[in-house]
Protein backbone atom coordinates (compact mmCIF):
# COMPACT_ATOMS: atom_id res chain seq x y z
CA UNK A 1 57.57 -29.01 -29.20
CA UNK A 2 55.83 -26.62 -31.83
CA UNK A 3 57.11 -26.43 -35.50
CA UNK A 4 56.72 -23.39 -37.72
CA UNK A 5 57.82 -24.08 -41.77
CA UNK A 6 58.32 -21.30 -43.95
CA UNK A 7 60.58 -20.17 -47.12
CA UNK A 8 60.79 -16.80 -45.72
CA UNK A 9 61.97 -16.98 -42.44
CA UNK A 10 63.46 -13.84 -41.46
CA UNK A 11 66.58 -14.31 -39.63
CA UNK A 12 69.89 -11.76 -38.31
CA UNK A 13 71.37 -11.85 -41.77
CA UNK A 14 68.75 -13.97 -44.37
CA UNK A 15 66.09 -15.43 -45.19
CA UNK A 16 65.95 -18.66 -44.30
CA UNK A 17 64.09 -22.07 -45.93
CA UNK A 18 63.40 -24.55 -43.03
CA UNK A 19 61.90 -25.07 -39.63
CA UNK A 20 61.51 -23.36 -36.52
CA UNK A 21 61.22 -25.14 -33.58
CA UNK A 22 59.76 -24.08 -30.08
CA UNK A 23 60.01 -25.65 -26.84
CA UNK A 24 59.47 -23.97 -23.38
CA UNK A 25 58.48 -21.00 -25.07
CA UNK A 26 61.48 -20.01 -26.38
CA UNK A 27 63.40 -20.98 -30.03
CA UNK A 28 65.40 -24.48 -29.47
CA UNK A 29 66.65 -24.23 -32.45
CA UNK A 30 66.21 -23.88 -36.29
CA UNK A 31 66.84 -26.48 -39.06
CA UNK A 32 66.31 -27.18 -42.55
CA UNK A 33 65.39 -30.79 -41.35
CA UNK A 34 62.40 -31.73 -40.78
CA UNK A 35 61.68 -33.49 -37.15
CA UNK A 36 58.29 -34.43 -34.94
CA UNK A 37 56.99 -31.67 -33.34
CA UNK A 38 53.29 -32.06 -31.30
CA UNK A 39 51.89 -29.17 -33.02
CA UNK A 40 52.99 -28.16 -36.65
CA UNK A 41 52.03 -25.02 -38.79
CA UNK A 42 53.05 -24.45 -42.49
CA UNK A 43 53.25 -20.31 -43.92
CA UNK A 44 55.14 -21.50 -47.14
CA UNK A 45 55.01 -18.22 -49.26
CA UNK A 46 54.60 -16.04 -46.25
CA UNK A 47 57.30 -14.21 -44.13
CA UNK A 48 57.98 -15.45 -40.64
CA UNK A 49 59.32 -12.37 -38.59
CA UNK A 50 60.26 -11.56 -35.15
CA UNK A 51 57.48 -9.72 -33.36
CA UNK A 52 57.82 -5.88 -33.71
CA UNK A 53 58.76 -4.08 -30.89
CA UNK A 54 56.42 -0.89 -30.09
CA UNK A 55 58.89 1.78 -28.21
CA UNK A 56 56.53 4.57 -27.87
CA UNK A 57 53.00 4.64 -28.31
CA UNK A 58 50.27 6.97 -26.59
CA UNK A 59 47.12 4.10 -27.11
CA UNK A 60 44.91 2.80 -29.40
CA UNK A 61 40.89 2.28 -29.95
CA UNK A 62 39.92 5.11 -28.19
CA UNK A 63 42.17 4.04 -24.87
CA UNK A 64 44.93 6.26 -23.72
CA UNK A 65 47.84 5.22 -21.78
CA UNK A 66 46.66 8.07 -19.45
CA UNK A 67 44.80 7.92 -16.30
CA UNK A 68 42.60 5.33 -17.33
CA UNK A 69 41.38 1.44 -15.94
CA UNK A 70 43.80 -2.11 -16.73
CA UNK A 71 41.19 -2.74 -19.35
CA UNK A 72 41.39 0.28 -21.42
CA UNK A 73 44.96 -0.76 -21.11
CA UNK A 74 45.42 -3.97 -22.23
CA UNK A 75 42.85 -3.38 -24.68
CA UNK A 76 44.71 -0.72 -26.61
CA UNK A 77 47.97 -2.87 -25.94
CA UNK A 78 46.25 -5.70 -27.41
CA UNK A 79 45.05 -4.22 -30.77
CA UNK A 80 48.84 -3.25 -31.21
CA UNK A 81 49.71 -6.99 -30.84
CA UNK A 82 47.00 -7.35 -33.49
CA UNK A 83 49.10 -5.69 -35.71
CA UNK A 84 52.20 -7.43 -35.21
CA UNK A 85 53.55 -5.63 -31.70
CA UNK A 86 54.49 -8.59 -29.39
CA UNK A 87 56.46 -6.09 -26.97
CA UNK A 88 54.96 -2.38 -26.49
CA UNK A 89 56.19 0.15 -24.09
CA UNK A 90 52.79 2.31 -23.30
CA UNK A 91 53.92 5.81 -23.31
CA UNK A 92 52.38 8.40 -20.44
CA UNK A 93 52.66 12.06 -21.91
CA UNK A 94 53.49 15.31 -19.81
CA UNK A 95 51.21 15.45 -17.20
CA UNK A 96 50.77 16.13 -13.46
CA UNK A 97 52.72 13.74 -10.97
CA UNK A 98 50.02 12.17 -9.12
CA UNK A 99 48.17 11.38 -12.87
CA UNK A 100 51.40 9.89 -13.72
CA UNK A 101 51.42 7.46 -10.81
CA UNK A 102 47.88 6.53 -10.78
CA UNK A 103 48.69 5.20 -14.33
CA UNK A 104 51.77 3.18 -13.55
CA UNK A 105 49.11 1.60 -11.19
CA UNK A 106 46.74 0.62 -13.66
CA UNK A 107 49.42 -0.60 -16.02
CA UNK A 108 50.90 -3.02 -13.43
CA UNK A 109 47.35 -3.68 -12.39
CA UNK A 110 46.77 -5.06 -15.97
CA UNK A 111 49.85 -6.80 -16.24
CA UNK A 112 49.43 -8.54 -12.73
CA UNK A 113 46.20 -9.52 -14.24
CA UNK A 114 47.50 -10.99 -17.58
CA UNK A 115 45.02 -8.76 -19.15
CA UNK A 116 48.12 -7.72 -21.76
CA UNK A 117 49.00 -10.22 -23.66
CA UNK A 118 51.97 -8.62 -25.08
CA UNK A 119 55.03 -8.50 -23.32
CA UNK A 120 54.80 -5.36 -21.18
CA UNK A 121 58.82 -4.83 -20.19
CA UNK A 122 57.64 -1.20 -18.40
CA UNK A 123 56.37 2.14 -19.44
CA UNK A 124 57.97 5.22 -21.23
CA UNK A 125 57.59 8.03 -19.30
CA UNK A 126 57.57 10.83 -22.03
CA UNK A 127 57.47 13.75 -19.82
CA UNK A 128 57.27 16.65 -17.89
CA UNK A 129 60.44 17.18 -18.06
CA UNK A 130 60.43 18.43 -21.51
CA UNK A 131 61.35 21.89 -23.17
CA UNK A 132 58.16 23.88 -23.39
CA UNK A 133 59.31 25.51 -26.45
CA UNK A 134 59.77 21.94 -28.19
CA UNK A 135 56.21 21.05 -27.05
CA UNK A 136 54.59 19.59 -29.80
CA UNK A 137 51.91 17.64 -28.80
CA UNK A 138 52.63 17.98 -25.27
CA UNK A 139 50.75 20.15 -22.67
CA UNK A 140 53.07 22.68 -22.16
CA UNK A 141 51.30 23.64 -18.94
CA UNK A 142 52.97 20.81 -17.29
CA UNK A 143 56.31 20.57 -18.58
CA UNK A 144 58.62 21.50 -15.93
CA UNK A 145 62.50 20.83 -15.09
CA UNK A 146 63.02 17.60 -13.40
CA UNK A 147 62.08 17.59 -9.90
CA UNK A 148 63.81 15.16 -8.24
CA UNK A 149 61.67 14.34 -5.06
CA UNK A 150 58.71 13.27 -7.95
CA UNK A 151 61.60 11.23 -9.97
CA UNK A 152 62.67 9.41 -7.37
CA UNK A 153 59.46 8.48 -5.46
CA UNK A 154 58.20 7.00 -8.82
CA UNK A 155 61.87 5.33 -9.14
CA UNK A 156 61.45 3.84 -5.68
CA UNK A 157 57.77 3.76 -5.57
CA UNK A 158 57.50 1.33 -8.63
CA UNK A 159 60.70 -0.37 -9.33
CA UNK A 160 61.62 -1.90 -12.63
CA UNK A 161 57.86 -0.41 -13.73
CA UNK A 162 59.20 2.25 -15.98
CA UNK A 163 61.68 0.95 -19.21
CA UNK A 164 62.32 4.22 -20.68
CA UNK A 165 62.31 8.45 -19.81
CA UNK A 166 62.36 10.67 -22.40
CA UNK A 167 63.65 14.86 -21.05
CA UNK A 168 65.26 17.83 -22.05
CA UNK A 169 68.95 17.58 -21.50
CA UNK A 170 69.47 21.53 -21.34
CA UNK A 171 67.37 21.80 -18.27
CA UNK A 172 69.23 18.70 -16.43
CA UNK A 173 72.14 21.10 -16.03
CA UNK A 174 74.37 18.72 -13.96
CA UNK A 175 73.14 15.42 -15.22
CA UNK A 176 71.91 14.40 -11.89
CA UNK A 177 68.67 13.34 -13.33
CA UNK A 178 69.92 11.33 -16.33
CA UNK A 179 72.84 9.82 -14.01
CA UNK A 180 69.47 8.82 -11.29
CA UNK A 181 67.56 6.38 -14.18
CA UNK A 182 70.54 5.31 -16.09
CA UNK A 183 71.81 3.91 -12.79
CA UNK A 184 68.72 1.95 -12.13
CA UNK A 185 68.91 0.33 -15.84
CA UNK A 186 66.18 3.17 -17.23
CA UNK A 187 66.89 4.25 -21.17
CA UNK A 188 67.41 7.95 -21.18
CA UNK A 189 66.14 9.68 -24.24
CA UNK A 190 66.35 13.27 -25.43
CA UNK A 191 63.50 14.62 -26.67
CA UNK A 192 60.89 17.77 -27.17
CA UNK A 193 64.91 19.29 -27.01
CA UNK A 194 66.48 22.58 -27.79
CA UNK A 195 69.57 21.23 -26.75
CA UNK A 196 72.78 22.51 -28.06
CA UNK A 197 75.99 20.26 -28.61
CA UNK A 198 77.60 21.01 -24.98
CA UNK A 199 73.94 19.80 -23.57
CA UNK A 200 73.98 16.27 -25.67
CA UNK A 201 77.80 15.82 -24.63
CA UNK A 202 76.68 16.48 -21.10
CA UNK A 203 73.63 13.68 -21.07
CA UNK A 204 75.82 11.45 -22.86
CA UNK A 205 78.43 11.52 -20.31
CA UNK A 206 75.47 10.78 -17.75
CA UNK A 207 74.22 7.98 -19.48
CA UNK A 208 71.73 9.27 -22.13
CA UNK A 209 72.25 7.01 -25.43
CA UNK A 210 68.90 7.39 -27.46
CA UNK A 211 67.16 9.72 -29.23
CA UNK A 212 63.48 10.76 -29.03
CA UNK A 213 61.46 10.55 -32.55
CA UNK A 214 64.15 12.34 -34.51
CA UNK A 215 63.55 15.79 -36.37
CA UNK A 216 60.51 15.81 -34.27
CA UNK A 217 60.20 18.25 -31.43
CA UNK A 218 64.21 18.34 -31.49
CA UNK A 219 66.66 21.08 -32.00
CA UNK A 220 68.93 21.62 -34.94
CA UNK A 221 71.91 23.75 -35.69
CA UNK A 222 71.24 27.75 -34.12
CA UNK A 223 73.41 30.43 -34.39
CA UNK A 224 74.29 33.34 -31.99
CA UNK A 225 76.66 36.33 -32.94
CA UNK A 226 77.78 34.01 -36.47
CA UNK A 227 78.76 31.09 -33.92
CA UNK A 228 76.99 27.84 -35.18
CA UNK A 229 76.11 25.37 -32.33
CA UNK A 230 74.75 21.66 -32.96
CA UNK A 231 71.55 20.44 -32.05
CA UNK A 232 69.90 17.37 -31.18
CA UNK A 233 69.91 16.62 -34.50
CA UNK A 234 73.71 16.87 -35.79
CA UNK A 235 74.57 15.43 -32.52
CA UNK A 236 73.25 12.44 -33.47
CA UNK A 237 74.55 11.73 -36.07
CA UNK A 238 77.92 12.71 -34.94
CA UNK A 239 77.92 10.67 -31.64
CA UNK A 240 78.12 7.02 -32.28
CA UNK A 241 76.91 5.99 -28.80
CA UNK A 242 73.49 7.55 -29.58
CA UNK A 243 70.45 5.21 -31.14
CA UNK A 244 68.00 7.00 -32.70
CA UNK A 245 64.24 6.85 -33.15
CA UNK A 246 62.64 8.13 -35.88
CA UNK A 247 58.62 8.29 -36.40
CA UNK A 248 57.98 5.82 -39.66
CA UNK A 249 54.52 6.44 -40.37
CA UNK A 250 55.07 8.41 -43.72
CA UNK A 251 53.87 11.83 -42.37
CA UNK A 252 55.95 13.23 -39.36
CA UNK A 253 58.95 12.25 -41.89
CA UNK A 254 58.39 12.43 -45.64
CA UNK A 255 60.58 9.35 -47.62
CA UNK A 256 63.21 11.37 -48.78
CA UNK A 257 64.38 12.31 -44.96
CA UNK A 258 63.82 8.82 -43.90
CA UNK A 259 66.05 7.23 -46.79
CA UNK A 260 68.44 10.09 -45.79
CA UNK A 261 68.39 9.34 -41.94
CA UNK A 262 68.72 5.83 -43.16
CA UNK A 263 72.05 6.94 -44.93
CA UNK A 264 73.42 9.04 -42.15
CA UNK A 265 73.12 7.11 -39.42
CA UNK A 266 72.83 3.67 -40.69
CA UNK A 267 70.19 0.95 -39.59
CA UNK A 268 71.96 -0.54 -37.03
CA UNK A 269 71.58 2.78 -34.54
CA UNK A 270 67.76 3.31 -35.62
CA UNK A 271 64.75 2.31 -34.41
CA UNK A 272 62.03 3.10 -35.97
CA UNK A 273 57.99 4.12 -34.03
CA UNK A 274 54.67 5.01 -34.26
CA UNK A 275 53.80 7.40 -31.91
CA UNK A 276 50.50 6.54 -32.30
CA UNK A 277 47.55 8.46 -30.36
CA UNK A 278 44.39 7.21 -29.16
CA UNK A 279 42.67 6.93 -32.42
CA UNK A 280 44.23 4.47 -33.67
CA UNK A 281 42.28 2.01 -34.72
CA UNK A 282 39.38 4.49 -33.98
CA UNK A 283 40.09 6.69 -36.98
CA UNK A 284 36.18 7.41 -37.42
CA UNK A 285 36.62 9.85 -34.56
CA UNK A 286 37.99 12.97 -36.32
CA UNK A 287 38.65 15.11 -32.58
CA UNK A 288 40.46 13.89 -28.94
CA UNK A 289 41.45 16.03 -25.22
CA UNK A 290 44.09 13.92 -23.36
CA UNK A 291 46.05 15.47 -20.19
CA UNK A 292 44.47 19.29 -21.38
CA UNK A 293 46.13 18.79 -24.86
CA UNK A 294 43.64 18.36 -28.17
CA UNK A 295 44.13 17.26 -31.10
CA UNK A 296 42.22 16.58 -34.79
CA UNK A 297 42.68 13.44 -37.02
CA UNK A 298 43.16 14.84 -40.91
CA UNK A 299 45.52 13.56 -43.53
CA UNK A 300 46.03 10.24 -41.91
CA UNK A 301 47.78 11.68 -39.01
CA UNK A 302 46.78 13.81 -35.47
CA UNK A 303 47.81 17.23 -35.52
CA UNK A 304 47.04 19.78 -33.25
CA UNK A 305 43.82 21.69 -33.71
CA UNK A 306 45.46 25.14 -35.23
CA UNK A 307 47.40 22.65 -37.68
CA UNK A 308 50.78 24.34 -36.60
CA UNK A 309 52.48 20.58 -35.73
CA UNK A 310 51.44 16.88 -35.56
CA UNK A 311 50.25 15.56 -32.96
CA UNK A 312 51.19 11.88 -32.60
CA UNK A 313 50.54 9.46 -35.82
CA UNK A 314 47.57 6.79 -36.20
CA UNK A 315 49.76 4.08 -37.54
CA UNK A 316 50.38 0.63 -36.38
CA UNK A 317 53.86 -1.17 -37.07
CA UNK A 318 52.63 -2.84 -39.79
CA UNK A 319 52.01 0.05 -41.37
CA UNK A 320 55.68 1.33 -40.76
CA UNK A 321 56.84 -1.91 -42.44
CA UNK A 322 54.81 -0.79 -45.58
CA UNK A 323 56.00 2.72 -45.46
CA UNK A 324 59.80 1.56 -45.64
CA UNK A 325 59.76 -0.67 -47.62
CA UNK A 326 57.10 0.43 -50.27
CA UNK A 327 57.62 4.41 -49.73
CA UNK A 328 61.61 4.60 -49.17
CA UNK A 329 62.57 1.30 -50.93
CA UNK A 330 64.67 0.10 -47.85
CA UNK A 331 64.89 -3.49 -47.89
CA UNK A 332 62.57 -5.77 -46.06
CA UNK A 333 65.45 -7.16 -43.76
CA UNK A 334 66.78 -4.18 -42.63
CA UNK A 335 62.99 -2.53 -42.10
CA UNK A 336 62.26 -5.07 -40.24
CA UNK A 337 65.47 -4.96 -38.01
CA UNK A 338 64.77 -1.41 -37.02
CA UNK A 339 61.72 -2.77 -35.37
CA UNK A 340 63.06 -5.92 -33.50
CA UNK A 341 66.37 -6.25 -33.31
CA UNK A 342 67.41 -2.88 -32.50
CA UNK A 343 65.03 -2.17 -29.96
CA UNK A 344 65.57 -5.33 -28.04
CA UNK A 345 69.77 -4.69 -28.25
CA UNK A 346 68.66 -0.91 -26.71
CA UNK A 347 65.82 -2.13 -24.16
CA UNK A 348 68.29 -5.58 -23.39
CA UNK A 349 65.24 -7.76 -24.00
CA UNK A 350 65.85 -11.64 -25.26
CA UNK A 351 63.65 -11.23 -28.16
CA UNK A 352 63.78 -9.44 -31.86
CA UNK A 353 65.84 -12.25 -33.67
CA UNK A 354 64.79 -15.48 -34.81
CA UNK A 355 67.68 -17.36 -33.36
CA UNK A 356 68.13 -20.50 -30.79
CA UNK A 357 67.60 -19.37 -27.28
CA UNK A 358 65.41 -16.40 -27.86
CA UNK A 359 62.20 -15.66 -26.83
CA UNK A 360 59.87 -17.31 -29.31
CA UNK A 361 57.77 -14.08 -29.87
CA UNK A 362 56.94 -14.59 -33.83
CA UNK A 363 54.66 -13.02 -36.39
CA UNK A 364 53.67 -14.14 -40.10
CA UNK A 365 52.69 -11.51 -42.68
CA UNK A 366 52.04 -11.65 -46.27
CA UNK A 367 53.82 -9.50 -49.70
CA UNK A 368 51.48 -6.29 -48.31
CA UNK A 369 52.67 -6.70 -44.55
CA UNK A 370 49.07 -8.07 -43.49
CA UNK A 371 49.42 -9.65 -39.79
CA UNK A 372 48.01 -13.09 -40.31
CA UNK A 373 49.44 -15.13 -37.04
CA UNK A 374 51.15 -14.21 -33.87
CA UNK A 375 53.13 -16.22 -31.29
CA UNK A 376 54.19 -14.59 -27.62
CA UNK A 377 56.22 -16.66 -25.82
CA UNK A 378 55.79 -19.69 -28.62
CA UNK A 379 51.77 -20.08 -27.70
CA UNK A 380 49.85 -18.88 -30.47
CA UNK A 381 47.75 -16.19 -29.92
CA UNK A 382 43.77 -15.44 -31.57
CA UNK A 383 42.54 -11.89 -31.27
């Protein structure tokens, strides 16, 4: 049995003054009563949270989640944990089909390993089948409609590896691609979109119920001949059945649009990202290639090398933490929600809430957000 004490346990509704206790590395149960535990730790003053939940993320330290070894993997998985992420999805970015499968490989190669020591649920697939003219980032010299022999040999080729796809709904014309994942338990997301209103009804019908970094590389409302059609944007916050994800770092969305995302949509559909490149971590580096796409570091966030768009952010979710609750003034509770309990209720993982029964994945940070422990699984862990 292992017993955490705090006054600032952060649970569903409150924080809470007692004791956490662990046991088979999940959360037996919580208590304000004190009981004998065979290893005891005491953050009086300090916040005990559920472990963030990284959704999307491109690397860290120099490592990309793209063609690359186990190592560089786990490595730039575990500097993410560092910073409070006890469950990342690495994200692979548009790129050719075989690159795409060679690093699935070397993801499950680190995982069979236990070189991550994060939990690893799968990858997010963030491409190719993207709108070119919603690149962003992207390389748009491999964004292509879906292809459905490539889909389904990685589908069949690597079960339960891949967690999440992010596409284009108005080049799935029939659905038949969103239906294909959805049916096999993979999150469909819209995103790099020009999609109009009849396209989001059309992926929503076929199982699509998230939303890729809103207001980033996604459509809003167009007009042709004085007829006004929706975009990705409007349709999310009409449709109930669609989460959103919104990029938190305090430059892809300045605090006024977050607080008023915040107010339109309402925490308990967010989920809030970093979208964080390479560099992070590795900030000294001011330039980066990955899959033919460059990009700079300036500002405090990766843009593309003309400066027309970002690129991808160089935050941690710590830092996005900081940025809501210091930047937008959203309370610490529900920040800290959009980061664990929402994801896990999207991804259906038993973790993000400090409750009996969950996975005991557990952070500790200060007033300032500063990491200072870390618990996967209830075993403590030292990076």
């Amino acid at each position: 049995m292992l017993r955490i004490k705090s006054d600032r346990i952060i649970t569903d509704e409150r924080l809470f003054d007692g004791y956490i206790y662990i046991e088979n590395e999940k959360i037996a149960y919580i208590s304000r009563e004190e009981r004998p535990a065979d290893e005891c730790y005491d953050f009086t003053g300090r916040y005990v949270s559920p472990g963030f939940i990284e959704t999307h993320t491109h690397g860290a330290v120099g490592c990309d989640f793209y063609l690359t070894s186990p190592e560089e993997i786990a490595s730039a998985c575990n500097y993410h944990l560092k910073h409070g992420s006890t469950t990342i999805l690495p994200t692979i970015l548009a790129c050719p089909h075989e690159h795409t499968k060679a690093t699935i490989e070397a993801f499950l190669a680190a995982k069979a390993q236990n070189l991550i020591l994060s939990n690893a649920p799968g990858v997010h697939i963030e491409g190719p089948y993207l709108n070119a003219a919603q690149c962003g980032g992207q390389p748009p010299q491999y964004i292509t409609p879906p292809i459905e022999k490539d889909y389904i040999e990685i589908i069949e080729k690597y079960p339960n590896a891949v967690k999440r796809w992010t596409y284009a709904p108005e080049f799935d014309t029939e659905g038949k691609f969103c239906r294909y994942i959805t049916e096999r338990g993979i999150i469909a997301s819209a995103g790099h979109s020009n999609a109009k209103y009849d396209d989001m009804c059309r992926a929503i019908e076929s199982g699509c119920n998230l939303v890729t970094h809103l207001y980033s590389c996604t459509s809003t409302v167009t007009r042709d001949h004085g007829f006004r059609s929706l975009g990705v944007i409007e349709s999310t916050y009409l449709r109930d059945e669609l989460w959103a994800e919104m990029i938190a770092d305090g430059k892809h969305l300045p605090p006024e649009l977050i607080c008023m995302i915040v107010k339109l949509k309402g925490t308990d559909r967010l989920i809030v990202t970093t979208d964080s490149c390479a560099l992070t971590g590795n900030e000294e580096i001011k330039n980066h290639s990955v899959s033919a796409s460059s990009y700079i570091i300036e500002d405090g966030v990766a843009k593309l090398p003309d400066r027309s768009a970002f690129a991808g952010s160089i935050a941690t979710c710590d830092r996005l933490i900081r940025v809501l609750t210091q930047e937008c003034g959203i309370d610490l509770l529900e920040s800290v929600k959009m980061l664990t309990k929402n994801p896990a209720k999207l991804l259906h993982l038993n973790t993000g809430i400090i409750a009996a029964g969950y996975d005991a994945d557990i952070i500790v940070f200060d007033e300032d957000i500063n990491i200072s422990d870390i618990f996967v699984h209830g075993s403590k862990t030292n990076l």
